[in-house]
Protein backbone atom coordinates (compact mmCIF):
# COMPACT_ATOMS: atom_id res chain seq x y z
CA UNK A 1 -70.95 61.06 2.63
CA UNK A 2 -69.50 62.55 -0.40
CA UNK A 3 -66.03 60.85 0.66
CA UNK A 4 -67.92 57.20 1.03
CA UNK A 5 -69.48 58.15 -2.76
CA UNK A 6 -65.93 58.96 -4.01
CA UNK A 7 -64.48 55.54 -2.95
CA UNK A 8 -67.01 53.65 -4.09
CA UNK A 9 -67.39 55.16 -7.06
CA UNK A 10 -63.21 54.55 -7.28
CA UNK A 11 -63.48 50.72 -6.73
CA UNK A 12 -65.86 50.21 -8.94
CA UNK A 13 -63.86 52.12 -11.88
CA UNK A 14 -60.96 49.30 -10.72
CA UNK A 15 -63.24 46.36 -10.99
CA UNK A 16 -64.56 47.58 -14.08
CA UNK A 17 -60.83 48.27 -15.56
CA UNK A 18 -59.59 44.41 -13.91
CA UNK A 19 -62.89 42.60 -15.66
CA UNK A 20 -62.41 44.51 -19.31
CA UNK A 21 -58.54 43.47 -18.99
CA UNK A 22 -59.36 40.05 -18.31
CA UNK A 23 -61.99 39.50 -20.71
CA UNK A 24 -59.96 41.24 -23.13
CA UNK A 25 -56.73 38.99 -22.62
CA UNK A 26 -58.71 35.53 -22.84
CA UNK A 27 -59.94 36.58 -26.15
CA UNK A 28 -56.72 38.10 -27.50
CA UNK A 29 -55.40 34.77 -25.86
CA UNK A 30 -57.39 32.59 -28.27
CA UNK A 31 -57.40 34.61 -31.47
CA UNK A 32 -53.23 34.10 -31.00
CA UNK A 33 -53.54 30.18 -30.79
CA UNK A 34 -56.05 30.22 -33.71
CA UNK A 35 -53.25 32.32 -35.69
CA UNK A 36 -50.65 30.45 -34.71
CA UNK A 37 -52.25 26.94 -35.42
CA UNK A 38 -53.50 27.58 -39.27
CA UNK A 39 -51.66 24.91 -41.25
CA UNK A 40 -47.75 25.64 -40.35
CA UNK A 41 -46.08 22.14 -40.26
CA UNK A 42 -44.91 20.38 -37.09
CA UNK A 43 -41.28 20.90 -35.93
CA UNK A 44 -38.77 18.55 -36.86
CA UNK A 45 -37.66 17.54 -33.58
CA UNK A 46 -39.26 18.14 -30.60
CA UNK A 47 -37.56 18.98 -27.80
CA UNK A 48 -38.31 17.17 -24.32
CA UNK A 49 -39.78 18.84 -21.77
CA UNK A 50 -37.40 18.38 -18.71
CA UNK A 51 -39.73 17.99 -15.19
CA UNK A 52 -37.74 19.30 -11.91
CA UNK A 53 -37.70 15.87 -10.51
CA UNK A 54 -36.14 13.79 -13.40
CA UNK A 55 -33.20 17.05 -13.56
CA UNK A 56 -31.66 14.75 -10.52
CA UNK A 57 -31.58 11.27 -11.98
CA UNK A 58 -30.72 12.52 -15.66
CA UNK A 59 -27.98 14.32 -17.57
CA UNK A 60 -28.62 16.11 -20.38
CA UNK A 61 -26.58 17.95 -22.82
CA UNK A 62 -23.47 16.89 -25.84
CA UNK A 63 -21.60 15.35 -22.79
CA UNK A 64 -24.76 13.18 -21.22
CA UNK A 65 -23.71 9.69 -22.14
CA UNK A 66 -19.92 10.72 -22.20
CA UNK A 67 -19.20 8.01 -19.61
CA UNK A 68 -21.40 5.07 -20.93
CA UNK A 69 -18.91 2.09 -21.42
CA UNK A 70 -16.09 4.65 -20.39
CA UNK A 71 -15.00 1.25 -17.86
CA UNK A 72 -15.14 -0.89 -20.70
CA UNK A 73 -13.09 1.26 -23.29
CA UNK A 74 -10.12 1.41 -20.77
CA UNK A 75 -10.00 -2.25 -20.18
CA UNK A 76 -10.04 -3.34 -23.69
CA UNK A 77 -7.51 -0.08 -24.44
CA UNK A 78 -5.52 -1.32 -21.28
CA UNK A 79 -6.96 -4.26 -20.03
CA UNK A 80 -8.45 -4.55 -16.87
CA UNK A 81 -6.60 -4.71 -13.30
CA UNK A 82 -6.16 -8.54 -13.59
CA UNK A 83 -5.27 -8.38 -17.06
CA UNK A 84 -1.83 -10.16 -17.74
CA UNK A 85 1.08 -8.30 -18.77
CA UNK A 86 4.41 -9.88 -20.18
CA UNK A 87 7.07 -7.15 -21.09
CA UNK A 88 9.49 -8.09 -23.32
CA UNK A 89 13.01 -7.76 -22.77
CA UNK A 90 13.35 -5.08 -25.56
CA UNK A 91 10.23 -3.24 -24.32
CA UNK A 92 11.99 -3.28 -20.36
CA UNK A 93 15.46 -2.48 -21.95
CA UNK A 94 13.61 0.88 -24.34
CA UNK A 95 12.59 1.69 -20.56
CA UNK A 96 15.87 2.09 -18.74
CA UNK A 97 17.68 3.78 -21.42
CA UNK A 98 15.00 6.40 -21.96
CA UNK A 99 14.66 6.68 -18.49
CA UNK A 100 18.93 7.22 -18.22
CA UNK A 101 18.84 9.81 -20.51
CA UNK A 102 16.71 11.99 -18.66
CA UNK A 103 19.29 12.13 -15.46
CA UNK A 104 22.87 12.74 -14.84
CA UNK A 105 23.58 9.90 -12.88
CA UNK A 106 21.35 6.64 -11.22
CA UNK A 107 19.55 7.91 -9.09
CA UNK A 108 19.36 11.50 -10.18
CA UNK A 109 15.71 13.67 -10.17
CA UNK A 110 15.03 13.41 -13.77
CA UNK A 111 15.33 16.59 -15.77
CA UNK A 112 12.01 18.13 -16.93
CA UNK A 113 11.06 17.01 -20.65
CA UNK A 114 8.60 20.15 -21.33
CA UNK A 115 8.55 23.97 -20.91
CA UNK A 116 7.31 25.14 -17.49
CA UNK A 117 5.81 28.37 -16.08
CA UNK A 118 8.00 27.72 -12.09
CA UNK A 119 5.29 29.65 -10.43
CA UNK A 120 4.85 26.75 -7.77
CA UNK A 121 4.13 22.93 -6.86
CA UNK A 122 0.36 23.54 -7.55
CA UNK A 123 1.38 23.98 -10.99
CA UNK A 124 3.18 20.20 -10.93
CA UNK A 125 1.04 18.28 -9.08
CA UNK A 126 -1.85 18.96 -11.41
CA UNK A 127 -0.62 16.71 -13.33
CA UNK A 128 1.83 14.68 -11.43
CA UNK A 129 0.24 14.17 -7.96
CA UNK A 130 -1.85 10.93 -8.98
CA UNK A 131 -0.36 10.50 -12.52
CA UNK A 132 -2.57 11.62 -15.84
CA UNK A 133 -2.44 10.02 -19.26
CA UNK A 134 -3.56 12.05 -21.79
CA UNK A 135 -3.46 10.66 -25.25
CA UNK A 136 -0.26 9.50 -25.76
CA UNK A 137 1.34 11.32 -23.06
CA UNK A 138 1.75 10.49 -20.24
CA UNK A 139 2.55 12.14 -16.39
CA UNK A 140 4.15 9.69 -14.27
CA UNK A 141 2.57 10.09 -10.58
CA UNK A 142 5.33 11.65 -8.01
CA UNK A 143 7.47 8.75 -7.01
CA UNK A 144 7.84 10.85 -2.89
CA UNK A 145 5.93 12.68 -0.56
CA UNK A 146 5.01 16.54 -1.49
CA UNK A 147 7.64 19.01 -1.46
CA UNK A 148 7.01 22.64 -2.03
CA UNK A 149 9.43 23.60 -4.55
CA UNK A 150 10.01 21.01 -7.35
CA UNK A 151 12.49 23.02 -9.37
CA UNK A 152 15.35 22.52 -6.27
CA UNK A 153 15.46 19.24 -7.48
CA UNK A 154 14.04 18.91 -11.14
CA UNK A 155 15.56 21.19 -13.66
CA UNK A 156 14.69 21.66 -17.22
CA UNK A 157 16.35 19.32 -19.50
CA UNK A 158 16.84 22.44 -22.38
CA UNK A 159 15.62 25.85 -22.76
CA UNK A 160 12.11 25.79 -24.27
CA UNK A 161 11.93 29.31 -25.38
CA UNK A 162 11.81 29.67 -28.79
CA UNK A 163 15.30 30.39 -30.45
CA UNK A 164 16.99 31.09 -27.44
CA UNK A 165 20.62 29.53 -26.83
CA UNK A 166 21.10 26.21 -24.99
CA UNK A 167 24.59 27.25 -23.08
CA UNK A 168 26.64 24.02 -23.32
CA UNK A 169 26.93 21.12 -20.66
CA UNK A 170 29.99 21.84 -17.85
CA UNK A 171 32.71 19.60 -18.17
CA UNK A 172 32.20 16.63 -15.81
CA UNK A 173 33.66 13.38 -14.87
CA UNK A 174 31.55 12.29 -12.31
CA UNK A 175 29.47 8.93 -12.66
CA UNK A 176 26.89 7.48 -10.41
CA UNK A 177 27.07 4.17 -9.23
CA UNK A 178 25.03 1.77 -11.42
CA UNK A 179 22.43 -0.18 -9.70
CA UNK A 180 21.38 -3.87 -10.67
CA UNK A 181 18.93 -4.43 -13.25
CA UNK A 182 17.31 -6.77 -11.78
CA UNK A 183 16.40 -7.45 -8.16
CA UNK A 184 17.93 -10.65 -6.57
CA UNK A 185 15.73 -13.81 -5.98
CA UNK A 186 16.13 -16.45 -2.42
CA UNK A 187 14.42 -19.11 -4.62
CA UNK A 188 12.89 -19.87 -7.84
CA UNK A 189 9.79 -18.22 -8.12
CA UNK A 190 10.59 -16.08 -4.98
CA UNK A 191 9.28 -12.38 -5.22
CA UNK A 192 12.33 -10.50 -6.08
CA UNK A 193 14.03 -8.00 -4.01
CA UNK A 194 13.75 -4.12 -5.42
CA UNK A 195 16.39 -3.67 -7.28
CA UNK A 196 16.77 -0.10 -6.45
CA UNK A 197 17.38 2.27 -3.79
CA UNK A 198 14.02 3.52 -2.22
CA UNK A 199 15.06 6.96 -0.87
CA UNK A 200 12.65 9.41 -3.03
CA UNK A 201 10.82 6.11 -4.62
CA UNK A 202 8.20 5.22 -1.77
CA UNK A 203 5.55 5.43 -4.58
CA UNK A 204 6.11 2.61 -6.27
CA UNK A 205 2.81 3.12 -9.11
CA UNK A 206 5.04 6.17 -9.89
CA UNK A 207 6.77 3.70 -12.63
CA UNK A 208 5.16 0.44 -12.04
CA UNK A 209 1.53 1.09 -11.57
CA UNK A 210 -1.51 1.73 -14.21
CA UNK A 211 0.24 4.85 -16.06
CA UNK A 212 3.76 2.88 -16.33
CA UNK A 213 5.80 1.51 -19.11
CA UNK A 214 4.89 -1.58 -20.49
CA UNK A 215 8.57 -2.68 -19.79
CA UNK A 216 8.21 -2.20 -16.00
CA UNK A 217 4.64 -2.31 -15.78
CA UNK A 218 3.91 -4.31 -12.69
CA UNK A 219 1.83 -8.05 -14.10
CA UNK A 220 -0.67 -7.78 -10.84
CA UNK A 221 -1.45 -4.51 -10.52
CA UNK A 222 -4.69 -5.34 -8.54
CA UNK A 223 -2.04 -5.96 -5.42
CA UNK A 224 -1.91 -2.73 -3.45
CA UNK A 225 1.46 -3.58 -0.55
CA UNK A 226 4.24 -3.75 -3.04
CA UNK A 227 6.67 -4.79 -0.05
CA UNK A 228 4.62 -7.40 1.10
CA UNK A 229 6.47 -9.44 -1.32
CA UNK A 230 9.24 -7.47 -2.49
CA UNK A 231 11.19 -6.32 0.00
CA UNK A 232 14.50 -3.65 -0.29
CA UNK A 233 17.67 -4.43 -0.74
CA UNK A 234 20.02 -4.04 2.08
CA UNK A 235 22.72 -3.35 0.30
CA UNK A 236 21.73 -0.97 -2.25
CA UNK A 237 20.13 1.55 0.44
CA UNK A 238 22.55 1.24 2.80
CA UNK A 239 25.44 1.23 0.42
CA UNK A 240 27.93 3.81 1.48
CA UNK A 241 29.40 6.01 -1.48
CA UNK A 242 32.80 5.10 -3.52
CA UNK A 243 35.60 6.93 -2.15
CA UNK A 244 37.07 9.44 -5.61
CA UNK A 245 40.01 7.55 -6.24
CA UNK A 246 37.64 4.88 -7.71
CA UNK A 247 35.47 6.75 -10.35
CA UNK A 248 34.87 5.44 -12.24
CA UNK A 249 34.16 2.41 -10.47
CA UNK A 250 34.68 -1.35 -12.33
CA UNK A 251 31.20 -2.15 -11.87
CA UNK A 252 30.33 0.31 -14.02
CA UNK A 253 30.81 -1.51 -17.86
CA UNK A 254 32.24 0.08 -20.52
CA UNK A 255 29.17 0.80 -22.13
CA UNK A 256 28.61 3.81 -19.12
CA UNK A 257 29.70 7.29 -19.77
């Protein structure tokens, strides 16, 4: 009996305790909204209240409306991909010599025109894999497949750390051949041929696609088979190399080193 007495005397202390907390916390509630309210004025802006179903279909943030009319800034920056595009002949020549200085011969990998780190391909193809323009830079998309180690090929043009001593250039004769500048026609109007050797230049958006030169920017760039027109010359990738005696070779022009 006495232990019956005991626990309901016990739960009835509880019930007491939970009602005078309850009571208690409604009133203390509503005396801290009538102190708040008084005569404090409204916010100045009022944030929105964000509801777990519109946190799908709406961004929110500095960077929500970052790509409204992002489409239509490109194509009046760049035009779009039917846009016509007429290099001039200075624009196409400002191409090929900036594009010679940056190898030793036709044909060569180009050198590398900015410091690098050489701790692997990931590090190049962040950039070069697809191509990237960024500001007035830009990183021409890999004109080949992926190889793993892009220094065998691609050296730094000069030493980018700071004061450090460019040794000079070795003493060399040699002199690639020179390949035409312009790729032959069967007919007026006739696609030309690619004027070029394509071993290493399977890519061909490397140069002439979106992130190209105006000079050799391609004028349909909405076609996606570039050799279902233009097809590769015979001659320059099967060419076989001029025997020493000839460097350097007449076809060559004064005008080459």
């Amino acid at each position: 009996m006495r232990g019956a007495r005991g626990l309901h005397v016990g739960l009835a202390a509880v019930v007491a305790v939970a009602a005078v907390g309850f009571f208690s916390g409604v009133r203390g509630t509503d005396r801290g909204v009538e102190a708040l309210r008084g005569d404090a004025p409204p916010p100045a802006t009022a944030v929105e209240a964000r509801g777990y179903a519109d946190m799908r279909e709406r961004a929110y943030g500095p960077n929500a409306r970052m790509y409204e009319g992002a489409f239509a800034r490109l194509e009046a920056a760049h035009g779009g991909p039917g846009a016509p595009v007429g290099p001039s002949e200075a624009d196409r020549e400002a191409v090929l010599e900036r594009r010679a200085a940056r190898r030793a011969y036709d044909g060569a990998p180009p050198t590398i025109p900015h410091r690098i780190e050489q701790l692997g391909a990931p590090d190049c193809l962040s950039c070069h894999e697809n191509g990237l323009r960024i500001a007035d830079l830009t990183a021409p998309r890999m004109s080949h497949r992926r190889y793993e180690s892009c220094t065998q090929c691609h050296v730094v043009g000069g030493d980018p750390r700071p004061l450090a001593a460019t040794p000079p250039a070795p003493e060399n004769s040699f002199v690639g051949l020179a390949s035409p500048r312009r790729g032959a026609r069967a007919h007026e109007g006739a696609p030309p041929t690619i004027p070029h050797p394509t071993l290493m230049r399977s890519e061909c958006a490397s140069c002439h696609g979106v992130h190209g030169a105006p000079g050799v920017r391609s004028t349909h760039l909405d076609r996606q088979s570039c050799t279902q027109c233009h097809a590769p010359s015979a001659a320059l990738d099967q060419r076989a190399p001029a025997p020493l005696s000839a460097w350097p070779p007449p076809s060559m022009g004064a005008d080459r080193p």
